[in-house]
PDB file of N, CA and C in Angstrom:
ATOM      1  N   UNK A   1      93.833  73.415 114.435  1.00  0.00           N
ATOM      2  CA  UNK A   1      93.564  73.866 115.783  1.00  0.00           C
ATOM      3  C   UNK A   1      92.772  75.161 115.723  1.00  0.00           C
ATOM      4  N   UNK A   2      91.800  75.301 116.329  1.00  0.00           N
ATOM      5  CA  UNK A   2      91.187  76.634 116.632  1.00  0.00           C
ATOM      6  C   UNK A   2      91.426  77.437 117.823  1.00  0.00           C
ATOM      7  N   UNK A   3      92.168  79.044 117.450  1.00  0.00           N
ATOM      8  CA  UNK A   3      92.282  79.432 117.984  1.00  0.00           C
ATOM      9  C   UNK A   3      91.383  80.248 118.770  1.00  0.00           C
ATOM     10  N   UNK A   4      91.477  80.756 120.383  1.00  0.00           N
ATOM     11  CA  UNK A   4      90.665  81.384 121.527  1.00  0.00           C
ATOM     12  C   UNK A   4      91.384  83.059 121.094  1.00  0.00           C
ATOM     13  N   UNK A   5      91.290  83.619 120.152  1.00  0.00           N
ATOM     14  CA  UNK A   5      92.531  84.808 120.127  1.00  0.00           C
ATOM     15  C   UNK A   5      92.982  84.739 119.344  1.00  0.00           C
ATOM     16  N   UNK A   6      94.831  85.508 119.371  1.00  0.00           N
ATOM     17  CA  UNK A   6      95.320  85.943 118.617  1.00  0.00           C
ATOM     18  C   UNK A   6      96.570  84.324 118.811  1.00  0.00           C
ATOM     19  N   UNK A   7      96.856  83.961 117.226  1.00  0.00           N
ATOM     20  CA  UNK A   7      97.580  83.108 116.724  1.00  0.00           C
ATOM     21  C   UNK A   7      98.753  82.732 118.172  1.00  0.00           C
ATOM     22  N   UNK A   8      98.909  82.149 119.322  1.00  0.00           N
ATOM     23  CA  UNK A   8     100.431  81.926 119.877  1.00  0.00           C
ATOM     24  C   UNK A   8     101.447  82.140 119.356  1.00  0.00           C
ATOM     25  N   UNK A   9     101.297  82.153 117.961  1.00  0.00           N
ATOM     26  CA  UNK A   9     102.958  82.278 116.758  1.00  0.00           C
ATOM     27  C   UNK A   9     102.790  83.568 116.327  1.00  0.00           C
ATOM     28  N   UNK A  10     101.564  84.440 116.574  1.00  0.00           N
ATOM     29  CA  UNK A  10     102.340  85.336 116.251  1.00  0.00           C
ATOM     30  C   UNK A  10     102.485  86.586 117.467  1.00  0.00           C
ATOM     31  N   UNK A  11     102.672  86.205 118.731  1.00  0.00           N
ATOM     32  CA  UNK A  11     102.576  86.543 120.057  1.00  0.00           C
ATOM     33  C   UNK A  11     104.207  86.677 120.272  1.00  0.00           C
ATOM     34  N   UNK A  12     104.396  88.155 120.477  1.00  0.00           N
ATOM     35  CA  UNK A  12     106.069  88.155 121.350  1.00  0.00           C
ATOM     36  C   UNK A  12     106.156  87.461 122.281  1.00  0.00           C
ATOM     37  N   UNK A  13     107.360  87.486 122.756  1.00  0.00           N
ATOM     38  CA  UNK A  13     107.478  86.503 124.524  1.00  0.00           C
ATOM     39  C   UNK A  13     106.924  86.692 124.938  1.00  0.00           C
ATOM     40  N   UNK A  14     107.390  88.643 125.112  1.00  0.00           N
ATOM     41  CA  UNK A  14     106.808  89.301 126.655  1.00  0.00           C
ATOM     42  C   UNK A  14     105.370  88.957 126.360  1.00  0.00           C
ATOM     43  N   UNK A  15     104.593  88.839 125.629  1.00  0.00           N
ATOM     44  CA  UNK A  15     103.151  89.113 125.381  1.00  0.00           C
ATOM     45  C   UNK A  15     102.531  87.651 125.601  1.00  0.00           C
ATOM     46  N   UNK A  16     103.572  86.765 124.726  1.00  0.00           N
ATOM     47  CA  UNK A  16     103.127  84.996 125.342  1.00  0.00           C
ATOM     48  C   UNK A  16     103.296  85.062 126.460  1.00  0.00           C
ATOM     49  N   UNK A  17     104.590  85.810 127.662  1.00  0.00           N
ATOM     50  CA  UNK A  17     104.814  85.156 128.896  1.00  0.00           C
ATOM     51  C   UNK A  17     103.284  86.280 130.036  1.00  0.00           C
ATOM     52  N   UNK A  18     102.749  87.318 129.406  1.00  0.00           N
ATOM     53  CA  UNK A  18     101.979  88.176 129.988  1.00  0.00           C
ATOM     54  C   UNK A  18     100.895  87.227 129.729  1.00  0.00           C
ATOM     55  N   UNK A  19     100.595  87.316 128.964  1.00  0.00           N
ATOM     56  CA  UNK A  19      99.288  86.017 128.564  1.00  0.00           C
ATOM     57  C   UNK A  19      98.840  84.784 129.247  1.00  0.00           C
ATOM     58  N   UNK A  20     100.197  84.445 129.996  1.00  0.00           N
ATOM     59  CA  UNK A  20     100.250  82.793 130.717  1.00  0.00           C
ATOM     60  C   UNK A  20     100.085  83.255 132.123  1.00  0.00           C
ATOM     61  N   UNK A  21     100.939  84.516 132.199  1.00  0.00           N
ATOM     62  CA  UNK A  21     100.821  84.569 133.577  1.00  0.00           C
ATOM     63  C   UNK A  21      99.098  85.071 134.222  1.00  0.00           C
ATOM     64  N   UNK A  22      98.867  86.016 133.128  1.00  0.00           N
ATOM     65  CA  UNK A  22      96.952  86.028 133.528  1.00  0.00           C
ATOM     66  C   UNK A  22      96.213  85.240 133.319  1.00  0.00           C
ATOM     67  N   UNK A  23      96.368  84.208 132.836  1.00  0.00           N
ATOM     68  CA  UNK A  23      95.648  82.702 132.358  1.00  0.00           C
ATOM     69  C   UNK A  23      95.555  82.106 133.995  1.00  0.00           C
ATOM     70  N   UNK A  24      96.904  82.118 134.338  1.00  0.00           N
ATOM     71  CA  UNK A  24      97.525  81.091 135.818  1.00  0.00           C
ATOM     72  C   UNK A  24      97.035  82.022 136.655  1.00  0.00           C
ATOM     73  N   UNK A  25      96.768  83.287 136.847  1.00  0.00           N
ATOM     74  CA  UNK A  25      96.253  84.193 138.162  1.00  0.00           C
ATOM     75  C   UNK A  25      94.491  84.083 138.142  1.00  0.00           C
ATOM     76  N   UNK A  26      94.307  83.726 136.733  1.00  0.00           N
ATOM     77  CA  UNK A  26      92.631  84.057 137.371  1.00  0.00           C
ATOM     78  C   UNK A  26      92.062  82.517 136.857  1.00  0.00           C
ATOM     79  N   UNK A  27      93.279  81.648 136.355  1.00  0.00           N
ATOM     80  CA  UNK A  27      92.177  79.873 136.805  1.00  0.00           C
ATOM     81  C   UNK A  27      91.778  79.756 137.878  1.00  0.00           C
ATOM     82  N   UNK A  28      91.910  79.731 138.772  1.00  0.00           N
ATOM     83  CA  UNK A  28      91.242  79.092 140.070  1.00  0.00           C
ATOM     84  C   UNK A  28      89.671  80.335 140.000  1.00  0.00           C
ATOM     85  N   UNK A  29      89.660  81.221 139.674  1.00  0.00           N
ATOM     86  CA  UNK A  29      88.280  81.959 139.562  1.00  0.00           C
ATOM     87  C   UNK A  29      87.554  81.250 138.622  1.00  0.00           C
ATOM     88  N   UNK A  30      88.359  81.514 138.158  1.00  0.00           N
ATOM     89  CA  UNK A  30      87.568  80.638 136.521  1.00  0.00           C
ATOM     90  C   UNK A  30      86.657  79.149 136.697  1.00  0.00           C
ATOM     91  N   UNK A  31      87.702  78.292 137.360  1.00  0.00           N
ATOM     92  CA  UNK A  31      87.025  77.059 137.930  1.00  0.00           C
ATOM     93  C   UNK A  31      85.979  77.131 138.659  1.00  0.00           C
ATOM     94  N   UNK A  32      86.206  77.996 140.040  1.00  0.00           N
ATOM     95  CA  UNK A  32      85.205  78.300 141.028  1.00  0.00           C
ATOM     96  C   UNK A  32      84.022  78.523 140.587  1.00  0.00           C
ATOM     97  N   UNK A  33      83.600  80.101 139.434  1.00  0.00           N
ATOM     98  CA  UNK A  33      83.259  80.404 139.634  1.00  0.00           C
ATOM     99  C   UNK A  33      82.314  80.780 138.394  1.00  0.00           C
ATOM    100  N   UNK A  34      83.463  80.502 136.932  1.00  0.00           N
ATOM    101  CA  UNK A  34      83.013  80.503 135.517  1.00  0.00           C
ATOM    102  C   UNK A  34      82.101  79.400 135.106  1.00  0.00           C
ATOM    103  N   UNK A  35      80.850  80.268 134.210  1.00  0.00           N
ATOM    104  CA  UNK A  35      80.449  78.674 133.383  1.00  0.00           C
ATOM    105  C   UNK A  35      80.709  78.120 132.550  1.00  0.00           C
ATOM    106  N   UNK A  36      80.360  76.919 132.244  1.00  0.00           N
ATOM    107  CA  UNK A  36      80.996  75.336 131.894  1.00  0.00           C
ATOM    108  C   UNK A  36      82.032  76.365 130.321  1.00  0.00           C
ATOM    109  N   UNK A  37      81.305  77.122 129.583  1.00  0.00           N
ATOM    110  CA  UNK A  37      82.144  77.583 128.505  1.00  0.00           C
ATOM    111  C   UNK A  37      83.318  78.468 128.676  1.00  0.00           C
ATOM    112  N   UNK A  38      83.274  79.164 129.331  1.00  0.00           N
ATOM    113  CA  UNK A  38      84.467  79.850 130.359  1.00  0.00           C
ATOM    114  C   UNK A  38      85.205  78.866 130.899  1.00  0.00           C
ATOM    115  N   UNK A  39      84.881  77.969 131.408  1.00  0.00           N
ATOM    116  CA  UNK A  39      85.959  77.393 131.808  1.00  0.00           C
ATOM    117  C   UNK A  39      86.661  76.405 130.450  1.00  0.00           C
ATOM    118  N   UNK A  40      85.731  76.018 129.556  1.00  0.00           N
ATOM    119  CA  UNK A  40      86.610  75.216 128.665  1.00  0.00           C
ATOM    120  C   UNK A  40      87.470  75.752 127.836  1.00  0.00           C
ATOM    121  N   UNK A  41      86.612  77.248 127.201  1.00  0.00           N
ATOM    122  CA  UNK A  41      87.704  78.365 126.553  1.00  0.00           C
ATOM    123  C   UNK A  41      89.140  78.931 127.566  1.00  0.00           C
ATOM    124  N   UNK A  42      88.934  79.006 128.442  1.00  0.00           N
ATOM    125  CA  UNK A  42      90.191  79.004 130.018  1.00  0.00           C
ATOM    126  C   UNK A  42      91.117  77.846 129.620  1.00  0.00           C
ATOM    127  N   UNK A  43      90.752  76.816 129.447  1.00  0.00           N
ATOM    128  CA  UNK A  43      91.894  75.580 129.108  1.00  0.00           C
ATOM    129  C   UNK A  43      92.177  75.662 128.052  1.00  0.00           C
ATOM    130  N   UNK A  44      91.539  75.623 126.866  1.00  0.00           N
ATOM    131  CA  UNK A  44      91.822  75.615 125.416  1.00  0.00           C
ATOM    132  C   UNK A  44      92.811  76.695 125.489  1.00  0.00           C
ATOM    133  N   UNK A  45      93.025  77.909 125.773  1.00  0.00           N
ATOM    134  CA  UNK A  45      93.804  78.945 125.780  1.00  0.00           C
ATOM    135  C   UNK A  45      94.947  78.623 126.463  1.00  0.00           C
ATOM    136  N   UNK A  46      94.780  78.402 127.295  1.00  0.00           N
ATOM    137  CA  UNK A  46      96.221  78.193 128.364  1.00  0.00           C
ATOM    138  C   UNK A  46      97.058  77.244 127.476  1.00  0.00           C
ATOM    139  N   UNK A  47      95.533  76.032 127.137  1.00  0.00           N
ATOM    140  CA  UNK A  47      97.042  75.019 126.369  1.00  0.00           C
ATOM    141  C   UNK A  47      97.157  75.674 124.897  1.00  0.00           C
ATOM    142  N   UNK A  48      96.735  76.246 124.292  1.00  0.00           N
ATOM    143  CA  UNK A  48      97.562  76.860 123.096  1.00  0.00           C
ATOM    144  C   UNK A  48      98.898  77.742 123.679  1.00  0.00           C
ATOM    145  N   UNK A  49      98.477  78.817 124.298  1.00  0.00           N
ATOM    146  CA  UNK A  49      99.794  79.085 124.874  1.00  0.00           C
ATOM    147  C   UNK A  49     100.895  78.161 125.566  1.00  0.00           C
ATOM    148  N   UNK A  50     100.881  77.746 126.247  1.00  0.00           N
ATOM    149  CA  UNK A  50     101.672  76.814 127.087  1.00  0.00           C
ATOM    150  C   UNK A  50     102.013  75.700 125.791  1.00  0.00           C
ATOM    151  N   UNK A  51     101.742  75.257 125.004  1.00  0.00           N
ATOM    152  CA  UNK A  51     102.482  74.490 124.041  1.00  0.00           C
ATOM    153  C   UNK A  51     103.194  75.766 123.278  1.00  0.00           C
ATOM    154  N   UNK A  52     102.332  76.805 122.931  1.00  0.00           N
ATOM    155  CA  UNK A  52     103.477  77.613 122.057  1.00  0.00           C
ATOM    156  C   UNK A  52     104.987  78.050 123.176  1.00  0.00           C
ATOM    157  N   UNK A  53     105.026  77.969 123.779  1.00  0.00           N
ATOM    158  CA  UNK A  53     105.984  78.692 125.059  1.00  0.00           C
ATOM    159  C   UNK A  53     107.033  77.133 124.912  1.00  0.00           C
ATOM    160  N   UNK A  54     106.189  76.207 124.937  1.00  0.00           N
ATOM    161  CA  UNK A  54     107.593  74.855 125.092  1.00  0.00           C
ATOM    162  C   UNK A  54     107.909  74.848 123.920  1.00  0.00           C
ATOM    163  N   UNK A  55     106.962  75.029 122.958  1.00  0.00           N
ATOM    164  CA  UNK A  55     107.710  74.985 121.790  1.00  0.00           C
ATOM    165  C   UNK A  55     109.396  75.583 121.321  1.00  0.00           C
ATOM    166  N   UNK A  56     109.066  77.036 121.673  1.00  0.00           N
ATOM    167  CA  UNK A  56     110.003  78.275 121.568  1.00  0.00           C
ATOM    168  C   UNK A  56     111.018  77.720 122.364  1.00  0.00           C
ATOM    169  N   UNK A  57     110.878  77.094 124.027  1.00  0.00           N
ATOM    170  CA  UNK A  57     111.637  77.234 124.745  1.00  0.00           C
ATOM    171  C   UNK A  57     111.915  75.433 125.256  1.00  0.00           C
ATOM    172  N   UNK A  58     112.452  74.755 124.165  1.00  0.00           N
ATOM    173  CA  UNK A  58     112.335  73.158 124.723  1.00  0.00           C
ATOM    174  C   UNK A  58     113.315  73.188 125.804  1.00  0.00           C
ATOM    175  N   UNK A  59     114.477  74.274 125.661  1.00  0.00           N
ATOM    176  CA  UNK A  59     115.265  73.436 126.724  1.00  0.00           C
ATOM    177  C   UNK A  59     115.162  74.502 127.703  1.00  0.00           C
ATOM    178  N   UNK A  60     114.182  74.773 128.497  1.00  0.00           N
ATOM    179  CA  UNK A  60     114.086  75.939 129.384  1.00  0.00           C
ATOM    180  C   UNK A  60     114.473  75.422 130.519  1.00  0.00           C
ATOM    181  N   UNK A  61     114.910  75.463 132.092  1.00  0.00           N
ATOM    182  CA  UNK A  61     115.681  75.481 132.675  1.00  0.00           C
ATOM    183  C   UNK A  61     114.626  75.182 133.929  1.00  0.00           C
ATOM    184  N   UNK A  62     114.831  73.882 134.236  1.00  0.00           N
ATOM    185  CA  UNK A  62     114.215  72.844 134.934  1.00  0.00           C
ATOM    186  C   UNK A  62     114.586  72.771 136.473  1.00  0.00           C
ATOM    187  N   UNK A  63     113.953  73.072 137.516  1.00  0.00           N
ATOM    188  CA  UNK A  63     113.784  72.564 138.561  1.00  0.00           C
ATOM    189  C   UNK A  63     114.205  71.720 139.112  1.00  0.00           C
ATOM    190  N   UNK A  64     115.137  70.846 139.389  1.00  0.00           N
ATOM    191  CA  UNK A  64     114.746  69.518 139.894  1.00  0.00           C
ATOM    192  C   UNK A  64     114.010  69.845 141.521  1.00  0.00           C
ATOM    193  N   UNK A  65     113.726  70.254 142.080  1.00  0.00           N
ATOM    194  CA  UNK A  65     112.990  69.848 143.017  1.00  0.00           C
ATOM    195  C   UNK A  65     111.088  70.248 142.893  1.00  0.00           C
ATOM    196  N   UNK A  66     110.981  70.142 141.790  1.00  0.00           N
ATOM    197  CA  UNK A  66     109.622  70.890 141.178  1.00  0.00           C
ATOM    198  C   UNK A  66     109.440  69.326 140.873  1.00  0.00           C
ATOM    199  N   UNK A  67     110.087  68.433 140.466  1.00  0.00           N
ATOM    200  CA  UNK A  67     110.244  67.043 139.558  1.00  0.00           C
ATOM    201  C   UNK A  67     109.197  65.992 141.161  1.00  0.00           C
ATOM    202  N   UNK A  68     108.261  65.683 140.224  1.00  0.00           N
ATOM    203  CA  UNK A  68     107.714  64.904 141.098  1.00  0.00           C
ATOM    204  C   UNK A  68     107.030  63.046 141.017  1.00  0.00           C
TER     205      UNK A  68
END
């Protein structure tokens, strides 16, 4: 896998969960407004993070009304 950054494994929480949450606040700019490589490096990143985060956290604490 090639990483966009710094390794997901070797990222603290706080720093994986800071990371996801600025990923998720500025996609919708990104889509709007980034070009075509910005936006693909935008996904490639999110999903390295976001798999490292389920990884760490398989049984993290589920919604059911999120369940669709």
């Amino acid at each position: 896998m090639t990483t966009m950054g710094i390794d997901p494994q070797q990222l603290t929480d706080e720093v994986l969960l800071r990371e996801l949450r600025h990923l998720h606040a500025t996609r919708t700019e990104t889509f709007l407004h980034g070009p075509d490589d910005a936006l693909a490096n935008h996904t490639t990143r999110t999903g390295e993070l976001e798999a490292e985060y389920l990884r760490r956290h398989p049984q993290r604490e589920i919604d059911p009304g999120r369940l669709r």
